[in-house]
N, C-alpha and C. Protein backbone atom coordinates (compact mmCIF):
# COMPACT_ATOMS: atom_id res chain seq x y z
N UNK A 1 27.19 -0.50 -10.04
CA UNK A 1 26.16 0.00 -10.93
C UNK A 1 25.56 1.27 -10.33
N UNK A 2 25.37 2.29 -11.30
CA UNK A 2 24.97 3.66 -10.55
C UNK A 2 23.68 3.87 -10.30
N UNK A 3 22.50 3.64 -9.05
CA UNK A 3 21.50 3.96 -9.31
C UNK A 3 20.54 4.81 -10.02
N UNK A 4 19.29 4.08 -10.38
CA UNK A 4 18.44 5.31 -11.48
C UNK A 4 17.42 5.60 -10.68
N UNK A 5 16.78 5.91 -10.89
CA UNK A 5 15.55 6.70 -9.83
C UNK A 5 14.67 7.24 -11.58
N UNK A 6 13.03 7.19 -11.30
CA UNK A 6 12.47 6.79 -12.38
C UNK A 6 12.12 8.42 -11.86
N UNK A 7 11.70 8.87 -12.91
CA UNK A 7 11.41 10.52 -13.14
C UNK A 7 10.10 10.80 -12.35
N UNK A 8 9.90 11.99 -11.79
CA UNK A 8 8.82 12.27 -11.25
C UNK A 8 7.80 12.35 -13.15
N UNK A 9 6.24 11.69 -12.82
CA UNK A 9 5.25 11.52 -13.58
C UNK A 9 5.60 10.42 -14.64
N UNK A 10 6.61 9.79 -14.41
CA UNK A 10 6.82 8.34 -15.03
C UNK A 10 6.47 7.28 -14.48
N UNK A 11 6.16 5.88 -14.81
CA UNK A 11 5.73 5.00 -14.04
C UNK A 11 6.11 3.64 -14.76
N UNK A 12 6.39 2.65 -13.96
CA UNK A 12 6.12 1.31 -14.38
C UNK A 12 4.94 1.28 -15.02
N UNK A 13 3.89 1.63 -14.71
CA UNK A 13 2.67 1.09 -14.93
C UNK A 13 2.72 1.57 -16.19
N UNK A 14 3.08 2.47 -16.74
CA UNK A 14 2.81 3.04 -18.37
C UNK A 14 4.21 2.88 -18.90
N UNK A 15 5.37 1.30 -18.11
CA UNK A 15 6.54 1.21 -19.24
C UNK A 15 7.35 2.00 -19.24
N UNK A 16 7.36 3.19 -18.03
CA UNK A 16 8.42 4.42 -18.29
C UNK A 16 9.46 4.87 -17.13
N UNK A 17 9.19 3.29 -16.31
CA UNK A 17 10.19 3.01 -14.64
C UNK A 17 11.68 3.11 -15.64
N UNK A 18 12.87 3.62 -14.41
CA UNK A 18 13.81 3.82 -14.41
C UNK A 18 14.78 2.01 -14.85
N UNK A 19 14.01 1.42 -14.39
CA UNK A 19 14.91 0.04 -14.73
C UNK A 19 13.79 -1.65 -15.43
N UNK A 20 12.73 -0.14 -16.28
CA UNK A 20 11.62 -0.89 -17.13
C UNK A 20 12.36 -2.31 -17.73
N UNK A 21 12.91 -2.19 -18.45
CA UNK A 21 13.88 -3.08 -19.29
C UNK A 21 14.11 -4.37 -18.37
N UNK A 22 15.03 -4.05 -17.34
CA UNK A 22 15.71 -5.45 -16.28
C UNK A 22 14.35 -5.95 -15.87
N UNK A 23 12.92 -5.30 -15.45
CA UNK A 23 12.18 -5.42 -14.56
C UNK A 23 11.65 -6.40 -15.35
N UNK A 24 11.09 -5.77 -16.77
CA UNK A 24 10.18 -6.70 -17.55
C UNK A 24 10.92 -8.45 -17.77
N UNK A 25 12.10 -7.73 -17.80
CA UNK A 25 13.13 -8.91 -18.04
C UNK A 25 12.91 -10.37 -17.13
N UNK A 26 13.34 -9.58 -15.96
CA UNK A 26 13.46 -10.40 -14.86
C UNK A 26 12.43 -10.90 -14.00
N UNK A 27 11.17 -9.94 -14.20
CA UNK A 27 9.85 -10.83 -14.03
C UNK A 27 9.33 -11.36 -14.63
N UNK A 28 9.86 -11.78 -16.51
CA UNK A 28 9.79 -13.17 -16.77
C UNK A 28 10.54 -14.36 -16.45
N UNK A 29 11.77 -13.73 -15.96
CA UNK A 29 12.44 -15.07 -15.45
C UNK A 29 12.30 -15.49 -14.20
N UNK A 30 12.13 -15.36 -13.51
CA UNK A 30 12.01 -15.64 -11.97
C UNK A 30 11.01 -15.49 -11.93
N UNK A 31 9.70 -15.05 -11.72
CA UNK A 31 8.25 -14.77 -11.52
C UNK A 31 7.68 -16.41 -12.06
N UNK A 32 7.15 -17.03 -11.17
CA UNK A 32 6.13 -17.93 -11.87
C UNK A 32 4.56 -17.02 -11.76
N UNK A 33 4.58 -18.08 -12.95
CA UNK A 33 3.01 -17.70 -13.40
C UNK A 33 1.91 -17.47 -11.57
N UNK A 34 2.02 -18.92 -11.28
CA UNK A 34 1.21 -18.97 -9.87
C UNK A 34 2.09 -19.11 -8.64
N UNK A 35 1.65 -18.74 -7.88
CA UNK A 35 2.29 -19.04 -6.30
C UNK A 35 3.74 -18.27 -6.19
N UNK A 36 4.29 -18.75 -4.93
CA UNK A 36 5.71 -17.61 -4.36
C UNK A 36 7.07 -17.96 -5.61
N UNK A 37 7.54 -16.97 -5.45
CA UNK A 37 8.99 -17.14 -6.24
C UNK A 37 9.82 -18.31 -5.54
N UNK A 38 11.00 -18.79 -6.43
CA UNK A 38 11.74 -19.49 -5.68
C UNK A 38 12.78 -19.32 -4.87
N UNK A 39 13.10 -18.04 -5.75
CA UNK A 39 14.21 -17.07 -4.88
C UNK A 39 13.90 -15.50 -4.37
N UNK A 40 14.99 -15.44 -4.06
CA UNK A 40 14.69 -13.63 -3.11
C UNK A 40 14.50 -13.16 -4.12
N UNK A 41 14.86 -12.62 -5.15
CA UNK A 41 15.34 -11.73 -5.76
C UNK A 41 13.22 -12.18 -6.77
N UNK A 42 13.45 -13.12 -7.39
CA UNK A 42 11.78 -13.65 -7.45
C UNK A 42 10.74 -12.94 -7.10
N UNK A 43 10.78 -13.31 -5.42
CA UNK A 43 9.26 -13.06 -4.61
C UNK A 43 9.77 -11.87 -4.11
N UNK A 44 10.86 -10.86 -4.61
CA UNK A 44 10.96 -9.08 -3.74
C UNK A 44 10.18 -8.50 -5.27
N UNK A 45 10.51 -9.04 -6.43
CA UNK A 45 9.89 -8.67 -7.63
C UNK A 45 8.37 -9.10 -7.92
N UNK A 46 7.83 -10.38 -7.36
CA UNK A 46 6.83 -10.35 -7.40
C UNK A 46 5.72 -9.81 -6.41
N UNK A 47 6.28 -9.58 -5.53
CA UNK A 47 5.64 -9.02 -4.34
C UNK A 47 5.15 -7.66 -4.52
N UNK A 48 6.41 -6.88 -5.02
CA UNK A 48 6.04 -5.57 -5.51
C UNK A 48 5.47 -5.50 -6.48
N UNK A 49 4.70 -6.26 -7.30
CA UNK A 49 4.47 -6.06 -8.63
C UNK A 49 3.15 -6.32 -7.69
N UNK A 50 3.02 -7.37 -7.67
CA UNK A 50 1.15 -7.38 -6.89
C UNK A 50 0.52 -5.77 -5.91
N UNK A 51 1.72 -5.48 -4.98
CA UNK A 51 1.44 -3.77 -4.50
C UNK A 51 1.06 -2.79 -5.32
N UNK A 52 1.82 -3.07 -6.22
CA UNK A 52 1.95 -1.74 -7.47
C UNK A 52 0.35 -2.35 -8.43
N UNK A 53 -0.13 -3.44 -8.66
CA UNK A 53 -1.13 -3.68 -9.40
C UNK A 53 -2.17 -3.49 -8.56
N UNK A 54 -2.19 -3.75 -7.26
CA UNK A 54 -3.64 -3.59 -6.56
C UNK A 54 -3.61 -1.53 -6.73
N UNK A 55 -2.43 -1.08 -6.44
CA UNK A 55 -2.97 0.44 -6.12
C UNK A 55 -3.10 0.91 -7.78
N UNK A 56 -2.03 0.62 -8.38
CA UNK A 56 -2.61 1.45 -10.36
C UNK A 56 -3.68 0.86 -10.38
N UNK A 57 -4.46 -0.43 -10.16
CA UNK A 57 -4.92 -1.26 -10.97
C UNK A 57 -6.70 -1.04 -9.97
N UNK A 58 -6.31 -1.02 -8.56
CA UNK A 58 -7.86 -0.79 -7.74
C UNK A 58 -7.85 0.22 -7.03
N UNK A 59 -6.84 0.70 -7.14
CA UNK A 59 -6.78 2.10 -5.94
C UNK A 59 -6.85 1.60 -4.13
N UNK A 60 -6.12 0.42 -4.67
CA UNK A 60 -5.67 -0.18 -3.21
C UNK A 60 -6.62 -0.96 -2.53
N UNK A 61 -7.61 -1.24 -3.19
CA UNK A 61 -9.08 -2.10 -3.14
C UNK A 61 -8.82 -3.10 -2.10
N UNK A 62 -7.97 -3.68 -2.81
CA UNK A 62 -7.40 -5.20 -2.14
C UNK A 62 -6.59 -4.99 -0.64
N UNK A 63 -5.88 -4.25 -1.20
CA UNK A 63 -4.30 -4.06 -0.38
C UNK A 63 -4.19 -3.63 1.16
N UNK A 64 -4.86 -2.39 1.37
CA UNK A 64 -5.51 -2.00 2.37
C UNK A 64 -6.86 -2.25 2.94
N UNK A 65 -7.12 -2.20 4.32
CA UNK A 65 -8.04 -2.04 4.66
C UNK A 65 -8.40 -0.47 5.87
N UNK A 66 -9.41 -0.78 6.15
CA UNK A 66 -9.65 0.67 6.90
C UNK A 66 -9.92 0.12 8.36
N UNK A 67 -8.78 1.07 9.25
CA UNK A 67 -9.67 0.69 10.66
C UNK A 67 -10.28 1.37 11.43
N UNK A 68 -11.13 0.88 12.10
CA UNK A 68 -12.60 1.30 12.36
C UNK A 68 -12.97 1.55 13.70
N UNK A 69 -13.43 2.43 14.57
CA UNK A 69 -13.84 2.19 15.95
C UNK A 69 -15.12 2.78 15.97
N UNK A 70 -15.82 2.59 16.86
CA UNK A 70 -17.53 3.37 16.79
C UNK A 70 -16.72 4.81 17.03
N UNK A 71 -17.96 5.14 16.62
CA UNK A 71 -17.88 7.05 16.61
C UNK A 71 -17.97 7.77 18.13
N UNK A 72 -17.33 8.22 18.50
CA UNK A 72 -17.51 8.84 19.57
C UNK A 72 -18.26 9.19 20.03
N UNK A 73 -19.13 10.09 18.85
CA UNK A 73 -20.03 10.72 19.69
C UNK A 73 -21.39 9.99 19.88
N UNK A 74 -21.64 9.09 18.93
CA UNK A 74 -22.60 8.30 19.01
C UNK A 74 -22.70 6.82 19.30
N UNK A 75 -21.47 6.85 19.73
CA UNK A 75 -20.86 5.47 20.36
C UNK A 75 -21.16 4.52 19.67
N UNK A 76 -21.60 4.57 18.70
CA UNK A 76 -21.43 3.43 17.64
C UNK A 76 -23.36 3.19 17.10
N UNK A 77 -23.96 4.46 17.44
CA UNK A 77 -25.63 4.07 17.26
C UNK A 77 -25.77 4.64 16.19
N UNK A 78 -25.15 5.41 15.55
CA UNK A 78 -25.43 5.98 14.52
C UNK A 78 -26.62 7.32 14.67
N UNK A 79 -27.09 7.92 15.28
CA UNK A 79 -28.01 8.68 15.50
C UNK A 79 -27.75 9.59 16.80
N UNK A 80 -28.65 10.57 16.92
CA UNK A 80 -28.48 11.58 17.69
C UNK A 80 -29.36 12.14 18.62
N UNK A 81 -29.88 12.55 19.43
CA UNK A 81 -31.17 13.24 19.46
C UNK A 81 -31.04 14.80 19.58
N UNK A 82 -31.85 15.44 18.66
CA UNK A 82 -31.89 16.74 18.86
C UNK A 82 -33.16 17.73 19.32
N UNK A 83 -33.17 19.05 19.68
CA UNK A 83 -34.34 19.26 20.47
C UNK A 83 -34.58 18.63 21.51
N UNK A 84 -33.65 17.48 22.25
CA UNK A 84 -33.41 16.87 23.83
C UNK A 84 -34.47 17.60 24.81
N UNK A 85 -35.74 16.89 25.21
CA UNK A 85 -36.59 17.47 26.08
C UNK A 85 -37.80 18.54 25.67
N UNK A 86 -37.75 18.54 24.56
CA UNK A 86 -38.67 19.30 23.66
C UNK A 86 -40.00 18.68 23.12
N UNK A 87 -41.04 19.67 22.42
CA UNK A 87 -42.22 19.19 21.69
C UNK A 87 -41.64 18.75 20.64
N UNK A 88 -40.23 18.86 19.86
CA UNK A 88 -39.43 19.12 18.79
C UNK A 88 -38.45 18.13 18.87
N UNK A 89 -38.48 17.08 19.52
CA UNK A 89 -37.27 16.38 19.85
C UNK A 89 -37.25 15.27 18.82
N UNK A 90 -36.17 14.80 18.17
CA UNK A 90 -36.20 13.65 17.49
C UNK A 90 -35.01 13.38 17.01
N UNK A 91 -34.94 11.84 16.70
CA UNK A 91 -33.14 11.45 16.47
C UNK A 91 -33.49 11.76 14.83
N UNK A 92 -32.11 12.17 14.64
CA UNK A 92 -31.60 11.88 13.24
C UNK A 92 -30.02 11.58 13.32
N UNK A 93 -29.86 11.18 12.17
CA UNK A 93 -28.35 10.68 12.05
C UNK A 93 -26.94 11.65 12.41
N UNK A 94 -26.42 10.65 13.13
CA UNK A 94 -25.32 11.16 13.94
C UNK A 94 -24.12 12.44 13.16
N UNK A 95 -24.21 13.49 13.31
CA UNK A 95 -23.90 14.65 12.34
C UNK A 95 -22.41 14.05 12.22
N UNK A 96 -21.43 13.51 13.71
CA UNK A 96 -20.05 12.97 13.50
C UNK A 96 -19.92 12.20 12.52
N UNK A 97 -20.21 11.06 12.15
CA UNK A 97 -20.10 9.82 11.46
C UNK A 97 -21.62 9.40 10.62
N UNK A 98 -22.26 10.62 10.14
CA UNK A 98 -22.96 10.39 9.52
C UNK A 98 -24.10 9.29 9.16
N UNK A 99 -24.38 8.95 10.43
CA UNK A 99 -25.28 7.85 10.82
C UNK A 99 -24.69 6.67 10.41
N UNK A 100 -23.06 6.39 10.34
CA UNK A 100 -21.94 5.34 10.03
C UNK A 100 -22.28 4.67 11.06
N UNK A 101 -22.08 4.93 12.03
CA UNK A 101 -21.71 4.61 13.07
C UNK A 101 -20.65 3.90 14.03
N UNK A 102 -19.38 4.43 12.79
CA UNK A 102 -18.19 3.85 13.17
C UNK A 102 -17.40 4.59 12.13
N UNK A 103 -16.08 5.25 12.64
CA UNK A 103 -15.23 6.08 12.11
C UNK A 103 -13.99 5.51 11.80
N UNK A 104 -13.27 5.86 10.51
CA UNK A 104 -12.14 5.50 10.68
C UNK A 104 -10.94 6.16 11.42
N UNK A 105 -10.08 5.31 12.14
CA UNK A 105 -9.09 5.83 12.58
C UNK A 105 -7.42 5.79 11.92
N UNK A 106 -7.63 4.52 11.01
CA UNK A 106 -6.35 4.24 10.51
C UNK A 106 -6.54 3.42 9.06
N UNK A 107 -5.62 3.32 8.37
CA UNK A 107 -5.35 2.15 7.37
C UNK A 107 -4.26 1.16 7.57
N UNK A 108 -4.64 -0.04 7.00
CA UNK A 108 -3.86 -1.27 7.51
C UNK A 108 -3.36 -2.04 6.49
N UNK A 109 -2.35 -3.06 6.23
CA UNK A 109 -2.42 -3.94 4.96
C UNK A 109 -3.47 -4.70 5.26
N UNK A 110 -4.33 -5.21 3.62
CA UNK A 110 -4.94 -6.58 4.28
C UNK A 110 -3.88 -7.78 4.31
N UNK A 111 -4.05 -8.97 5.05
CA UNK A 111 -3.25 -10.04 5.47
C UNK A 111 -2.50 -10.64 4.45
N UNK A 112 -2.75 -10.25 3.30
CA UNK A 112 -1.91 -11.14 1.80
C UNK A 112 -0.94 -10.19 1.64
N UNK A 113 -1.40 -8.56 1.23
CA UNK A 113 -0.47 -7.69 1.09
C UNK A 113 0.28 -7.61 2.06
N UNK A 114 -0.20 -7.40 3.36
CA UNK A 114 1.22 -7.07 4.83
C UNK A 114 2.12 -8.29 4.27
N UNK A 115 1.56 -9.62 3.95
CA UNK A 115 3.14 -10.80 3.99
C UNK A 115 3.67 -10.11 2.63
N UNK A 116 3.55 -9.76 1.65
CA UNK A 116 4.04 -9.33 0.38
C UNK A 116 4.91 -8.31 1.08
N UNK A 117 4.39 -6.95 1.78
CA UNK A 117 5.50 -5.89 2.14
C UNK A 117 6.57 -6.29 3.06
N UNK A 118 5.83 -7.32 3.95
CA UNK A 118 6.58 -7.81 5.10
C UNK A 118 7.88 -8.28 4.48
N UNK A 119 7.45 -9.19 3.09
CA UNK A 119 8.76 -9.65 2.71
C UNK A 119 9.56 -9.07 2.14
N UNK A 120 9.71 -8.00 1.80
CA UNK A 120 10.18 -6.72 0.71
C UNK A 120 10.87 -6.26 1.87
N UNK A 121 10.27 -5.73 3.22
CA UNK A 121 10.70 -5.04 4.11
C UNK A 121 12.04 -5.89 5.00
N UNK A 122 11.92 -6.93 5.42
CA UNK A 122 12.55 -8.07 5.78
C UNK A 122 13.81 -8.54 4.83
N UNK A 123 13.74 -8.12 3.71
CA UNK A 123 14.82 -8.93 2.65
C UNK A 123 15.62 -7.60 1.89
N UNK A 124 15.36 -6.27 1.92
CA UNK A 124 15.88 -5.20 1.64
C UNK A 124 16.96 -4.68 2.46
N UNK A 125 18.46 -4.05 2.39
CA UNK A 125 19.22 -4.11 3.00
C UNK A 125 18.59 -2.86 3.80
N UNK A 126 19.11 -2.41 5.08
CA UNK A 126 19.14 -1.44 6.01
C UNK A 126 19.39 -0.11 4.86
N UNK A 127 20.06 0.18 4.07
CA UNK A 127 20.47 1.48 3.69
C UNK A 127 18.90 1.82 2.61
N UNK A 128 18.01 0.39 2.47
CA UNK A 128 16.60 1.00 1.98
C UNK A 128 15.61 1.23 2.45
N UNK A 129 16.14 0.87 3.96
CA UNK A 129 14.82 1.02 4.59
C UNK A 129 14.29 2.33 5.23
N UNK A 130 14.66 3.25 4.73
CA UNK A 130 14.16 4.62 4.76
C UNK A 130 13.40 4.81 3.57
N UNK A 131 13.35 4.07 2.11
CA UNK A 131 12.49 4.06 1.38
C UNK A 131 10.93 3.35 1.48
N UNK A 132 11.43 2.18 2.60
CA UNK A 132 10.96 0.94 2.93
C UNK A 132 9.56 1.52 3.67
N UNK A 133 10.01 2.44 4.77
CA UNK A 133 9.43 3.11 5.96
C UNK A 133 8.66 4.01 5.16
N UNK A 134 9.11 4.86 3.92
CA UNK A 134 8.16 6.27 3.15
C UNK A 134 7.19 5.57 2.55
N UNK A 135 7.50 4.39 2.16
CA UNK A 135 6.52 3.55 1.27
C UNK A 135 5.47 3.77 2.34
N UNK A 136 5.39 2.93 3.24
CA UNK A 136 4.57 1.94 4.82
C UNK A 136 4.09 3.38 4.64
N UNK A 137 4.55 4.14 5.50
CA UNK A 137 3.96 5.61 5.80
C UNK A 137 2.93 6.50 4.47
N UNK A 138 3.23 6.37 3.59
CA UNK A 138 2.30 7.11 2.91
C UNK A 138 1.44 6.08 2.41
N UNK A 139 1.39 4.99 2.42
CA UNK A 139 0.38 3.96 2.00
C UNK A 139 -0.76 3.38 2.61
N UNK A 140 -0.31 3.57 3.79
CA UNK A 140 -1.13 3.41 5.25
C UNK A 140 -1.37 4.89 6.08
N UNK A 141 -1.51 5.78 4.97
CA UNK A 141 -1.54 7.25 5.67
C UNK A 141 -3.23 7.35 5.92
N UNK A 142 -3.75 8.40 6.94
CA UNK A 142 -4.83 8.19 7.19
C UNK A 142 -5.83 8.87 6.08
N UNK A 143 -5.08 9.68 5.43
CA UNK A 143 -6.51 10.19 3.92
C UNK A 143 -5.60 9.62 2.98
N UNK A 144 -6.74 8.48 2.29
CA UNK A 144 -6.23 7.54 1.14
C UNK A 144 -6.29 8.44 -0.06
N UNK A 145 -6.90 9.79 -0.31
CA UNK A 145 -7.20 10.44 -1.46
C UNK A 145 -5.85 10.83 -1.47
N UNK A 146 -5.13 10.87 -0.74
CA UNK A 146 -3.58 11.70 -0.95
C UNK A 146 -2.13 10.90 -1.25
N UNK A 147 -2.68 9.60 -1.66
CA UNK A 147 -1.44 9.00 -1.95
C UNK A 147 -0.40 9.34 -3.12
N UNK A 148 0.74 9.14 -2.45
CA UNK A 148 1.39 9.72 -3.60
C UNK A 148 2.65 8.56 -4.72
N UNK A 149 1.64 8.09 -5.79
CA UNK A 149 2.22 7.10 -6.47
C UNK A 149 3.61 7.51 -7.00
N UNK A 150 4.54 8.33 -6.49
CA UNK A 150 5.94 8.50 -6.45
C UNK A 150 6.69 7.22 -5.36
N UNK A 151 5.81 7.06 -4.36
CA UNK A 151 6.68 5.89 -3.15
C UNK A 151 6.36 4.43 -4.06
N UNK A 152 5.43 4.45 -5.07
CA UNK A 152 5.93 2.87 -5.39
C UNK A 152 6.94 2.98 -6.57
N UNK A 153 7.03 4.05 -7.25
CA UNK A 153 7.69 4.27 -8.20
C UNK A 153 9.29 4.03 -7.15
N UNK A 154 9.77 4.89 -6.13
CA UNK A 154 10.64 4.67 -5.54
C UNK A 154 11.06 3.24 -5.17
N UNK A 155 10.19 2.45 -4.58
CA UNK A 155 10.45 1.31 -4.06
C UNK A 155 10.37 0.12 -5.18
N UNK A 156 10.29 0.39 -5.64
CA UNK A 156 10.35 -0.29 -7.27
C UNK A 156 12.01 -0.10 -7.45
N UNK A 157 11.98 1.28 -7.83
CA UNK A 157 13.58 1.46 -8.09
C UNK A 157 14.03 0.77 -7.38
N UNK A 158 14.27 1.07 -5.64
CA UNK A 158 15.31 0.38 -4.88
C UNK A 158 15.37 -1.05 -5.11
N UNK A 159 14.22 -1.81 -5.20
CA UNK A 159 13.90 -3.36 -5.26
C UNK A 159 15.02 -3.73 -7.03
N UNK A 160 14.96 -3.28 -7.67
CA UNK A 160 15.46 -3.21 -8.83
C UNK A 160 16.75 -3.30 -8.69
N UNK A 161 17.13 -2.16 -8.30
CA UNK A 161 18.51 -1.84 -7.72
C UNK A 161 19.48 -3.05 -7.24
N UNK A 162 18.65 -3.83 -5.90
CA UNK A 162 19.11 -4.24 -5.24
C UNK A 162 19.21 -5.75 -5.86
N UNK A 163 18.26 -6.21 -6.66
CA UNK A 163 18.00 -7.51 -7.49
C UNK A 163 19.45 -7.24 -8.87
N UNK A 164 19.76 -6.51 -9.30
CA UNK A 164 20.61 -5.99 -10.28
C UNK A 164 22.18 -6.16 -9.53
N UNK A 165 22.31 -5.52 -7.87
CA UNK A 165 23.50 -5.65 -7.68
C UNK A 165 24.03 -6.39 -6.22
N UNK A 166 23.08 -7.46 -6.50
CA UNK A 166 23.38 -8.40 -5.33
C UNK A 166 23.28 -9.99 -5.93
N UNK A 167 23.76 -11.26 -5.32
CA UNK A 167 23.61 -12.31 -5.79
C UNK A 167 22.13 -12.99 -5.15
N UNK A 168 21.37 -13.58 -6.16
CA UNK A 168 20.12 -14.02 -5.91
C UNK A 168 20.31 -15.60 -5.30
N UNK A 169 19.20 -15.80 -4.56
CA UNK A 169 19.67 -16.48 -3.34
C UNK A 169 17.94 -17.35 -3.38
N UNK A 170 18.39 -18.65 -3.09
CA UNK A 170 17.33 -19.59 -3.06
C UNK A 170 16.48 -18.96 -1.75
N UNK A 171 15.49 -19.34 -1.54
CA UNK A 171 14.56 -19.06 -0.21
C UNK A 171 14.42 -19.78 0.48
């Protein structure tokens, strides 16, 4: 079967993925309503469908989290002092981290989503896991304003792909 690859500004989410048809198809058949699939081919389709609904659906609300260390410069007090030794001296909020007092350094899955990718990542052959890796990498990139909803559109395809031309397999 010849792979499709879904058009740049098309999407599952608006019905216009490269293998819409099999997808809708086949996540009525295998997808239960509640809890894990029974087979691979199942829980690689439902897994991605929960990824793809937390980011169209919350802007990754769920999916990610942010990680955090105190702020450097204010070591985690949130405040500053300025005018140091002066008639003029007084704290105000830490100009680094904005009286946060804790900065982000990274993004992470939260613990439901990592087992969802984990299993996508784990059950996808080697020749996708360069899609596997662009996904991880721009999803967990450190400015969330820049995601680029082309990597789920991709990893959708491949998951598709691979459910279409492989035999589905109990878990």
């Amino acid at each position: 079967m010849e792979r499709k690859l879904t058009p740049l500004g098309k999407t599952y989410w608006n019905k216009q993925g490269a293998y819409q048809k099999e997808s809708d198809k086949l996540f009525n058949k295998l997808v239960p309503d509640t809890g894990e699939a029974e087979t691979v081919h199942g829980e690689l389709i439902r897994s991605m469908s929960r990824l793809y609904y937390d980011y169209f659906n919350n802007g990754n609300g769920n999916a990610v989290d942010a990680v955090k260390c105190d702020c450097p410069e204010c070591h985690g007090g949130g405040w500053e002092t300025i005018n140091k030794g002066t008639e003029d001296e007084e704290q105000v909020d830490c100009s680094y981290c904005d009286g946060e007092c804790q900065i982000i350094t990274g993004y992470e899955f939260a613990n439901y989503y990592e087992k969802l990718f984990n299993f996508i990542k784990n059950n996808l052959p080697k020749e996708e896991q360069p899609v596997v890796e662009r996904f991880e990498k721009q999803v967990l990139a450190k400015n969330q304003d820049n995601i680029n909803e082309q990597v789920y559109e991709e990893l959708t395809d491949s998951i598709m792909h691979f459910v279409l031309t492989t035999e589905n397999k109990k878990r």
